[in-house]
C-alpha atoms as a PDB file:
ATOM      1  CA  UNK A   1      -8.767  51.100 -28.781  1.00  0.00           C
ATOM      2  CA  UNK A   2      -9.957  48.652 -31.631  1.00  0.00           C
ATOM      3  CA  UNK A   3      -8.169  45.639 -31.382  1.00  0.00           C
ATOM      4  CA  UNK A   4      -6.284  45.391 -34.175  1.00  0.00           C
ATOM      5  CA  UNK A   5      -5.930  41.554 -35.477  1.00  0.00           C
ATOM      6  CA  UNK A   6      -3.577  40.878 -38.608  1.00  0.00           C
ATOM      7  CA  UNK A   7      -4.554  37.810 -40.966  1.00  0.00           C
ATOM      8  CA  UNK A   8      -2.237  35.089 -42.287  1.00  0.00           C
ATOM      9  CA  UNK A   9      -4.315  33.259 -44.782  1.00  0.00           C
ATOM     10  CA  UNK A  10      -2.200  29.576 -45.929  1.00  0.00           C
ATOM     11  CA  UNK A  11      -2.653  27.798 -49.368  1.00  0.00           C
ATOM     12  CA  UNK A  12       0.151  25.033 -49.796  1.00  0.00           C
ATOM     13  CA  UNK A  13       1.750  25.782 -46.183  1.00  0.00           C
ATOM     14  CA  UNK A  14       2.646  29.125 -47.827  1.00  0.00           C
ATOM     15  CA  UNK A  15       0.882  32.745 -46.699  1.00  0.00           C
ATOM     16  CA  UNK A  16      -1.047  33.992 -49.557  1.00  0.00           C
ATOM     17  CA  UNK A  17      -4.255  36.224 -49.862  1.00  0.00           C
ATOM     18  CA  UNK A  18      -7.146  35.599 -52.348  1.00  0.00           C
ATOM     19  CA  UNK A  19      -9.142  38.262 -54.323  1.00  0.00           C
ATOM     20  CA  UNK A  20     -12.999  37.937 -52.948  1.00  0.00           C
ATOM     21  CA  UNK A  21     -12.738  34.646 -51.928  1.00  0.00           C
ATOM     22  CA  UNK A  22     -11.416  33.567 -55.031  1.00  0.00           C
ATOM     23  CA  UNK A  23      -8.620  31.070 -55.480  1.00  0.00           C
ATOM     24  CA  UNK A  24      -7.887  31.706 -59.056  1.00  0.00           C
ATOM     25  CA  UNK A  25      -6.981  35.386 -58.132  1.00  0.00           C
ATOM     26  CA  UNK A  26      -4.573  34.659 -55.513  1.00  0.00           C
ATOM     27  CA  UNK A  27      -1.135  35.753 -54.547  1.00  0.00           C
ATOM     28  CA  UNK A  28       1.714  34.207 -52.503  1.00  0.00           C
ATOM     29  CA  UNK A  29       3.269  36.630 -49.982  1.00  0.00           C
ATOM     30  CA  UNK A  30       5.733  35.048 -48.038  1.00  0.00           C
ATOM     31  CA  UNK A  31       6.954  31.252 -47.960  1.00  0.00           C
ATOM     32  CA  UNK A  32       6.790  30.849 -44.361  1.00  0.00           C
ATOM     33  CA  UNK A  33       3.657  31.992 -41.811  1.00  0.00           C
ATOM     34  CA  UNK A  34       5.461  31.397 -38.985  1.00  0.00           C
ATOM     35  CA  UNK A  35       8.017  33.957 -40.157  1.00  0.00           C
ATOM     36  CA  UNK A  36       5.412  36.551 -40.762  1.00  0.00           C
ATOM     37  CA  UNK A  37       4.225  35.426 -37.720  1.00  0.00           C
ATOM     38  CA  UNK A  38       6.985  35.984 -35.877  1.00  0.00           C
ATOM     39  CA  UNK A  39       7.534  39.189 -37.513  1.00  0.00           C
ATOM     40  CA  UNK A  40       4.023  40.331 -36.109  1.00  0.00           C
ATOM     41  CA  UNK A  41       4.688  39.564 -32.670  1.00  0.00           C
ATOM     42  CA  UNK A  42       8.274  41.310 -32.714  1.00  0.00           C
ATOM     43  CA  UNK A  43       6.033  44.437 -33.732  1.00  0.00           C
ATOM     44  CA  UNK A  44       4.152  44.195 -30.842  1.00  0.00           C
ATOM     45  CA  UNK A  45       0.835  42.118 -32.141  1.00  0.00           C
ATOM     46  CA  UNK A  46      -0.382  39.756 -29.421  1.00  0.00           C
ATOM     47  CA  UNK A  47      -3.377  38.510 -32.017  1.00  0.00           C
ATOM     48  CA  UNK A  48      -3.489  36.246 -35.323  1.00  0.00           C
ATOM     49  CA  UNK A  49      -6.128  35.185 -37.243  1.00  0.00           C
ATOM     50  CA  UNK A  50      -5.193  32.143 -39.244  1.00  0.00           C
ATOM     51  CA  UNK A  51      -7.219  30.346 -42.127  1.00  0.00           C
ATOM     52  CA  UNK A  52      -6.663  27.583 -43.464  1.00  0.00           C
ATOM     53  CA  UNK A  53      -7.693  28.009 -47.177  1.00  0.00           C
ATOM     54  CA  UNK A  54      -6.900  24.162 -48.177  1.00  0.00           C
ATOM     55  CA  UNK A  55      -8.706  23.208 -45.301  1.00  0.00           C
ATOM     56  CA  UNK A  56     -11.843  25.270 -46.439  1.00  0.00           C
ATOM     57  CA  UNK A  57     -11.475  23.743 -49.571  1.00  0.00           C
ATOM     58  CA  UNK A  58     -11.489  20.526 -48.467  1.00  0.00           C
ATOM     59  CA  UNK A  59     -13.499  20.400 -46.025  1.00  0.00           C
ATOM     60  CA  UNK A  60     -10.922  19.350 -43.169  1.00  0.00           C
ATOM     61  CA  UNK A  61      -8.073  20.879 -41.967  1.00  0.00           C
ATOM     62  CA  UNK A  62      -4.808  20.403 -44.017  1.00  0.00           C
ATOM     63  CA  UNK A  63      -2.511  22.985 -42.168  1.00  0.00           C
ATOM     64  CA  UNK A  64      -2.407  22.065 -38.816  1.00  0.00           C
ATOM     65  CA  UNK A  65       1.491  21.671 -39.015  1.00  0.00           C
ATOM     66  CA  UNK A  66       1.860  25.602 -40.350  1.00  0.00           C
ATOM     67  CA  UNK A  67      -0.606  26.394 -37.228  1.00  0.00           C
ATOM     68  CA  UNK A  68       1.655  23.971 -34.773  1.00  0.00           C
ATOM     69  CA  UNK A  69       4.841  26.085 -35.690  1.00  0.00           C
ATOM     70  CA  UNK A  70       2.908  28.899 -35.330  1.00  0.00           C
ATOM     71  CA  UNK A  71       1.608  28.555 -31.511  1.00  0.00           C
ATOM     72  CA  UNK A  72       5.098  26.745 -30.480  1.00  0.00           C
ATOM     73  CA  UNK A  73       7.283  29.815 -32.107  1.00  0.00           C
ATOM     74  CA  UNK A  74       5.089  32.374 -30.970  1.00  0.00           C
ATOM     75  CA  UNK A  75       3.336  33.767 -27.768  1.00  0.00           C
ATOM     76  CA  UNK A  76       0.369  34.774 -30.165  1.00  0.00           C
ATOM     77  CA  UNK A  77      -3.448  34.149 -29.447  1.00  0.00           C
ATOM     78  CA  UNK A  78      -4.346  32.173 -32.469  1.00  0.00           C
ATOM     79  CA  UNK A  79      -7.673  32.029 -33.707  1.00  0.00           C
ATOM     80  CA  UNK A  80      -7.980  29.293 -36.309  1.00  0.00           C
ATOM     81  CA  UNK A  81     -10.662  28.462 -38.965  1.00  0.00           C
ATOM     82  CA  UNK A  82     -10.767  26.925 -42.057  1.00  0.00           C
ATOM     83  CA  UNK A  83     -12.521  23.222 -42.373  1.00  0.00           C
ATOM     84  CA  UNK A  84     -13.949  22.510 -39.473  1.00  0.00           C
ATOM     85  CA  UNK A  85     -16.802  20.412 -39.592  1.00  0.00           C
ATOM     86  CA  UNK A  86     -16.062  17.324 -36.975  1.00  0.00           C
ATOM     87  CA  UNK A  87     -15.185  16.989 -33.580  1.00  0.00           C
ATOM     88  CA  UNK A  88     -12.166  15.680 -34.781  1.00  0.00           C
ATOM     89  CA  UNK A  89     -11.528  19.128 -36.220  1.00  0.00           C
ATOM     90  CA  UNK A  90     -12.133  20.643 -33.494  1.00  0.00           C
ATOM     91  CA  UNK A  91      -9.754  18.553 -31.583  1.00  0.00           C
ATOM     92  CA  UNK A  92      -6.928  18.662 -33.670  1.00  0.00           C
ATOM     93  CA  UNK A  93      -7.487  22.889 -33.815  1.00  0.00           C
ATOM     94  CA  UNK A  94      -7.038  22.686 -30.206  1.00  0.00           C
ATOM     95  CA  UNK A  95      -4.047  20.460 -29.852  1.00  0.00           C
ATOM     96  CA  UNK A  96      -2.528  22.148 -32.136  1.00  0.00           C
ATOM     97  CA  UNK A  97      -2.367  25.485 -30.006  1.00  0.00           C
ATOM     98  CA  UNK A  98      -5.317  27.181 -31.490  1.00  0.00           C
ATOM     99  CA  UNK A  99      -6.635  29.642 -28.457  1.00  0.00           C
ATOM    100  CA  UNK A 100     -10.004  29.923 -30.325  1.00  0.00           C
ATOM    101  CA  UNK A 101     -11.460  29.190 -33.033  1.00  0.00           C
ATOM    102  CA  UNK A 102     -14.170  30.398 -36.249  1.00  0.00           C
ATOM    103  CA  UNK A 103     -16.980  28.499 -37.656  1.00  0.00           C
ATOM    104  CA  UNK A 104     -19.083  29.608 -40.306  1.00  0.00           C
ATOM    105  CA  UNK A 105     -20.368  26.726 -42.891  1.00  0.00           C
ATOM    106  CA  UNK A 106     -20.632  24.278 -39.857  1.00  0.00           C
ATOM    107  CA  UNK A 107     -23.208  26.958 -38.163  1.00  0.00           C
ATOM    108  CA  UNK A 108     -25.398  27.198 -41.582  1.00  0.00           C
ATOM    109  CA  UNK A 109     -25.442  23.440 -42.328  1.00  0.00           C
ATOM    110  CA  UNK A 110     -25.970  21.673 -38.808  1.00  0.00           C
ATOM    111  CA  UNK A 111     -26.931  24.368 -36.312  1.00  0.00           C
ATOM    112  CA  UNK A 112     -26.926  21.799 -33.173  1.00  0.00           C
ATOM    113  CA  UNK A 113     -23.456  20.754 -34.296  1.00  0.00           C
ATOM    114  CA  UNK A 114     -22.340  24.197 -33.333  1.00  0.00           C
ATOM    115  CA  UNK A 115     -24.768  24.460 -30.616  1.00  0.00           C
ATOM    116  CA  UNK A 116     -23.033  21.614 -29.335  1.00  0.00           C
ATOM    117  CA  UNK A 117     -19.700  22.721 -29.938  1.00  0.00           C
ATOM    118  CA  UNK A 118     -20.548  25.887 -27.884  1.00  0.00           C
ATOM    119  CA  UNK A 119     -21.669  24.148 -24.862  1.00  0.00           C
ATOM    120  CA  UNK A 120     -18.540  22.338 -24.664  1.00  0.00           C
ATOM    121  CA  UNK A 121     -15.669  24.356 -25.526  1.00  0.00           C
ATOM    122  CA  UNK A 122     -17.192  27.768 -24.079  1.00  0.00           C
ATOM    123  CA  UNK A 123     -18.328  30.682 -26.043  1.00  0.00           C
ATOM    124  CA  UNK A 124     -15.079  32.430 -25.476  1.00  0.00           C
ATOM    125  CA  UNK A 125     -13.498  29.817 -27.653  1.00  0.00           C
ATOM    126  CA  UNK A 126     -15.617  30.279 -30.556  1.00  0.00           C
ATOM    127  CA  UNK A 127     -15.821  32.979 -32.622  1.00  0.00           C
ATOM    128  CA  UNK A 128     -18.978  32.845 -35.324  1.00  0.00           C
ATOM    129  CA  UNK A 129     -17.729  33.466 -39.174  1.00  0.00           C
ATOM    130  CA  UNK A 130     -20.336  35.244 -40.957  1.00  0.00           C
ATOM    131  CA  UNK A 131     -19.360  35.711 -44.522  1.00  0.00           C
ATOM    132  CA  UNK A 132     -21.263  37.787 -46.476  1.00  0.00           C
ATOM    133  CA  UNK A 133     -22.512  37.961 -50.071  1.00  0.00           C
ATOM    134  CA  UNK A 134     -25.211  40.067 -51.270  1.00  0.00           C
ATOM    135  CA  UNK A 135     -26.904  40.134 -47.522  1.00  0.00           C
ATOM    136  CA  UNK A 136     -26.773  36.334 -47.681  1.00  0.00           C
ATOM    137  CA  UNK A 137     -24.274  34.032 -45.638  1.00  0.00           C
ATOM    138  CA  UNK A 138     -21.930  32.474 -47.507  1.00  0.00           C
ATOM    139  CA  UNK A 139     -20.451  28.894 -47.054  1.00  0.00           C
ATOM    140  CA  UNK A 140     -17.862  26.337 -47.573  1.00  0.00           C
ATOM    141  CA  UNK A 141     -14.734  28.346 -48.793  1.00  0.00           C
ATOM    142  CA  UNK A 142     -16.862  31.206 -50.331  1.00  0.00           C
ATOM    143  CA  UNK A 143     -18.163  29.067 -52.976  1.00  0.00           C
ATOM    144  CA  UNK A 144     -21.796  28.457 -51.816  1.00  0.00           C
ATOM    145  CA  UNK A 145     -24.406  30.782 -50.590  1.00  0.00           C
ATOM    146  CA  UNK A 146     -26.963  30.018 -48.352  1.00  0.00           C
ATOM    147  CA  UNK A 147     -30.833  31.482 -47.937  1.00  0.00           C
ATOM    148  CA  UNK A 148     -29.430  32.624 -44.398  1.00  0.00           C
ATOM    149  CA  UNK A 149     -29.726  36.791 -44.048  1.00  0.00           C
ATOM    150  CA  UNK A 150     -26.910  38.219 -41.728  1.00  0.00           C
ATOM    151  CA  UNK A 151     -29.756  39.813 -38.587  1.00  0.00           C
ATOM    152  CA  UNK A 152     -31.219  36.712 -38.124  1.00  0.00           C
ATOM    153  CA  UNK A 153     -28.669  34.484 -38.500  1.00  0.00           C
ATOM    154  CA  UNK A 154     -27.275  36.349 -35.721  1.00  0.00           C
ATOM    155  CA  UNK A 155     -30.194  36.484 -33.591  1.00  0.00           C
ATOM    156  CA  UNK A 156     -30.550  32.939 -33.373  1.00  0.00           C
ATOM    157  CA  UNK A 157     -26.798  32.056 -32.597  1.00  0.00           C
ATOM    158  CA  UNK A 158     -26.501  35.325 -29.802  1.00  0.00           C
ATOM    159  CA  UNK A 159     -29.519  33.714 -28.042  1.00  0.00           C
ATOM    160  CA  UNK A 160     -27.401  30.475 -28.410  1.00  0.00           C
ATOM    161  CA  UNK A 161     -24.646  32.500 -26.140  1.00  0.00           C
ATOM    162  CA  UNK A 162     -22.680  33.830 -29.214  1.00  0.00           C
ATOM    163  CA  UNK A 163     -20.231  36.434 -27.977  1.00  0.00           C
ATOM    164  CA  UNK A 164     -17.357  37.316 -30.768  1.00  0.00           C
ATOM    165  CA  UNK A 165     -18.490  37.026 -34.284  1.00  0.00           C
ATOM    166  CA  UNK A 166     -16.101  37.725 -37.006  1.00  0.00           C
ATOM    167  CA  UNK A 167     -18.118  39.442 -39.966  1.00  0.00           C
ATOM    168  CA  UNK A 168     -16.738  39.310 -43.596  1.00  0.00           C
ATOM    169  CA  UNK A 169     -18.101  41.406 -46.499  1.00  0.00           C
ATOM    170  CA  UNK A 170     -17.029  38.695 -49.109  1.00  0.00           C
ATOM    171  CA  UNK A 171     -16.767  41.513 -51.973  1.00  0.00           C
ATOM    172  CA  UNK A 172     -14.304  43.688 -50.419  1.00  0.00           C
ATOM    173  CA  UNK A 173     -12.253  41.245 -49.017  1.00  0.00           C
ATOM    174  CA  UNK A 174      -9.148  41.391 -51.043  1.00  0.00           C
ATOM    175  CA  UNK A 175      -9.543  44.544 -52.873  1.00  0.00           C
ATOM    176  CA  UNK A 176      -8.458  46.758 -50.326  1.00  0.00           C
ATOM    177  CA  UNK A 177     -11.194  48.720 -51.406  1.00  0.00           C
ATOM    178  CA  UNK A 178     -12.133  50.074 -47.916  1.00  0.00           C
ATOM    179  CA  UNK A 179     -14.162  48.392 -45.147  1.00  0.00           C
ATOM    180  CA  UNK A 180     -18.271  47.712 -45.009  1.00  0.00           C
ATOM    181  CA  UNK A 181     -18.509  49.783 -42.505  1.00  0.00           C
ATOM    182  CA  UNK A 182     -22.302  51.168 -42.916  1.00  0.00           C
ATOM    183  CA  UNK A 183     -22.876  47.224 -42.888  1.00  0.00           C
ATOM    184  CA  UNK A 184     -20.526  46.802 -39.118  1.00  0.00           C
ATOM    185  CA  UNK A 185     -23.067  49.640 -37.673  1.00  0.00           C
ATOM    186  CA  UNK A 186     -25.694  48.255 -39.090  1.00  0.00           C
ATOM    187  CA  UNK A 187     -25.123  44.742 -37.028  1.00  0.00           C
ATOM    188  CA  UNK A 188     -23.858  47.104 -33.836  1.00  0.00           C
ATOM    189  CA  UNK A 189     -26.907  48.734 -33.344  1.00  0.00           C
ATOM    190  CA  UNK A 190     -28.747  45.715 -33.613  1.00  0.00           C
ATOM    191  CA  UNK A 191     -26.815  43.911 -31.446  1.00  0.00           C
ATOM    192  CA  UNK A 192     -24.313  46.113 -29.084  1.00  0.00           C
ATOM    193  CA  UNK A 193     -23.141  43.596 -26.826  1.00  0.00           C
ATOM    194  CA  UNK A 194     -21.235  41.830 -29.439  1.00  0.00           C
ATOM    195  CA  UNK A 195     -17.319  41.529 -29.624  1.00  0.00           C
ATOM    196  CA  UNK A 196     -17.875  41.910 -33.677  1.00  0.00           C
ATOM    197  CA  UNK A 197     -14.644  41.455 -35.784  1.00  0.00           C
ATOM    198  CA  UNK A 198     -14.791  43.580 -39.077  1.00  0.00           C
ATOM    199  CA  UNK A 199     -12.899  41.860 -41.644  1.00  0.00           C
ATOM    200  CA  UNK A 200     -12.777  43.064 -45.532  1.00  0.00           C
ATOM    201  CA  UNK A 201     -11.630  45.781 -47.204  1.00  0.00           C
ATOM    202  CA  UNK A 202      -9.088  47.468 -45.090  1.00  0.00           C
ATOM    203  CA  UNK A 203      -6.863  49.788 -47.342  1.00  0.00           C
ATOM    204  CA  UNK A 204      -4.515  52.030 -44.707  1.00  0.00           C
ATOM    205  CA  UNK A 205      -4.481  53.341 -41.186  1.00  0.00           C
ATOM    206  CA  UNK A 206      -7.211  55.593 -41.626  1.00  0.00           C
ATOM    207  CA  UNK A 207      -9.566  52.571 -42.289  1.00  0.00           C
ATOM    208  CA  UNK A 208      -8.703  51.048 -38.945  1.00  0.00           C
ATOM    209  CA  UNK A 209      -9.730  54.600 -36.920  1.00  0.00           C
ATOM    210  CA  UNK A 210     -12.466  54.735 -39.225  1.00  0.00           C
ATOM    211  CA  UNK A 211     -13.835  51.714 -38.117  1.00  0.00           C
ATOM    212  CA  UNK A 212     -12.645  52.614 -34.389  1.00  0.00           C
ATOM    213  CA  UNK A 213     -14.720  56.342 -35.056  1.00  0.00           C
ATOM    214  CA  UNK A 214     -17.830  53.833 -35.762  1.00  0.00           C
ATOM    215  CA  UNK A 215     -17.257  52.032 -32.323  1.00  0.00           C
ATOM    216  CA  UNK A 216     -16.935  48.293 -33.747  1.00  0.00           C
ATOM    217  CA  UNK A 217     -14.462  46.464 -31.504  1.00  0.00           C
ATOM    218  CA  UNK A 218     -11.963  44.629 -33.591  1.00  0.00           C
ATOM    219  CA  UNK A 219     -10.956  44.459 -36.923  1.00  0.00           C
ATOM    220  CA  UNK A 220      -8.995  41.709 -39.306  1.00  0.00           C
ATOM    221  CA  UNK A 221      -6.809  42.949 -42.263  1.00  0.00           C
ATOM    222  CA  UNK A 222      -3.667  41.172 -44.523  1.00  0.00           C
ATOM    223  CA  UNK A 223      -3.669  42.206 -47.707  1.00  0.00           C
ATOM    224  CA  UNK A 224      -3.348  45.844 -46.538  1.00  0.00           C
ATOM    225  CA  UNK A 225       0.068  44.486 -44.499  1.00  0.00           C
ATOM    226  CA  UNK A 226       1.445  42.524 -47.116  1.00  0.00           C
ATOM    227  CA  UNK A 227       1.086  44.932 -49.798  1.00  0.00           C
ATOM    228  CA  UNK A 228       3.045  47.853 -47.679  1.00  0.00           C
ATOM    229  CA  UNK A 229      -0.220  49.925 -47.499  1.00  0.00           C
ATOM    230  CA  UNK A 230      -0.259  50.415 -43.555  1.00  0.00           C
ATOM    231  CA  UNK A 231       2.793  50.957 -41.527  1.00  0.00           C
ATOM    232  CA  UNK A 232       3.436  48.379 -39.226  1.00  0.00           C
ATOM    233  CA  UNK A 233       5.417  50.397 -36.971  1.00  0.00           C
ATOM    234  CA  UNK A 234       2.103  52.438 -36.094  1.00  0.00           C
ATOM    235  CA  UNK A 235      -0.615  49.434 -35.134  1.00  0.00           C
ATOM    236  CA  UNK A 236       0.307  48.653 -31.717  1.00  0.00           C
ATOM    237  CA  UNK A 237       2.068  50.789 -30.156  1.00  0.00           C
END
């Protein structure tokens, strides 16, 4: 079965989700994460992928609090991203309960960085964020893309020892709109022995086994959740 990974994204400790990447086009769901959180679990989730939206914005992490209530209030593997550029990110991701974690930006603008980051946290910790605009990756919070093309990009970090890369088509994201999924073959086939995380688009249910049907392992979705689109009650049992 596709794992099936719901997002909490957090803009002023709150759980909101953005239009595309944009944060003029964004909407507040629910005061609390951990709450919604919580409320996943209960349903039977045992994965969360939280981003820190301030902390992409800023460059550092500003929500490690919302992820500390999350991982002390919960039994949930977190994966965390969202400005992390130092070790001192890093660190504080980690003590703060954060089972893994997703770079994107850091592995575009200083490759050895990341390398480095690999080597010493394991690859099973990190999970690659490759945001995508137009074919090109995308960086820092959405707002900058790079000259990077998806393939190679991850060619070079899979050779690195890459194992899970989380892959977002940065104009569905948001729209609900239906996921890129000619675009998650496209990187299956070229690279099979990936744990690839689809992320973008999702509208319903049938989106999910769509992407399932099309053999990519694991998929991210909120915006579907939060606007009553997919019934909860159906993901994991």
């Amino acid at each position: 079965m596709i794992e099936r990974i719901p997002a909490i994204d957090i803009i002023d400790g709150k759980c909101v989700r953005l239009t595309k990447g944009d944060y003029a086009q964004k909407t507040v769901y629910h005061e609390s994460p951990v709450e919604v959180a919580k409320e996943f679990e209960q349903l039977g989730a045992q994965r969360l992928h939280v981003v820190d939206l301030d902390g992409a914005k800023s460059k550092h992490i500003v929500n490690e609090r919302v992820l500390r209530e999350i991982t002390t209030q919960t039994r949930l593997v977190v994966d965390f991203g969202g400005g992390i550029k130092t070790d001192e990110d890093m660190e504080k991701a980690f003590d703060n309960g954060a089972a893994m974690v997703t770079i994107g930006s850091v592995a575009v603008t200083e490759p050895e960085r990341f390398t480095h980051w690999l080597e010493a946290f394991g690859a099973q910790r990190i999970i690659l964020g490759a945001d995508v605009r137009q074919g090109k990756i995308s960086i820092n919070g959405w707002k900058e893309d790079s000259e990077q093309d998806l393939l190679p990009f991850l060619q070079y970090y899979i050779e690195k020892g890459v194992v899970n890369v989380l892959c977002t088509e940065i104009s569905k994201d948001g729209t609900l709109a239906g996921p890129a999924i000619a675009l998650y073959r496209e990187v299956m086939r070229a690279y099979p022995q990936l744990h690839l995380i689809a992320s973008g688009g999702v509208s319903s249910y049938e989106d999910i086994e769509a992407l399932e049907a099309a053999g990519i392992p694991a998929v991210v979705f909120g915006k579907a959740i939060y606007e009553g689109k997919i019934d909860l009650n159906r993901l994991w049992v």
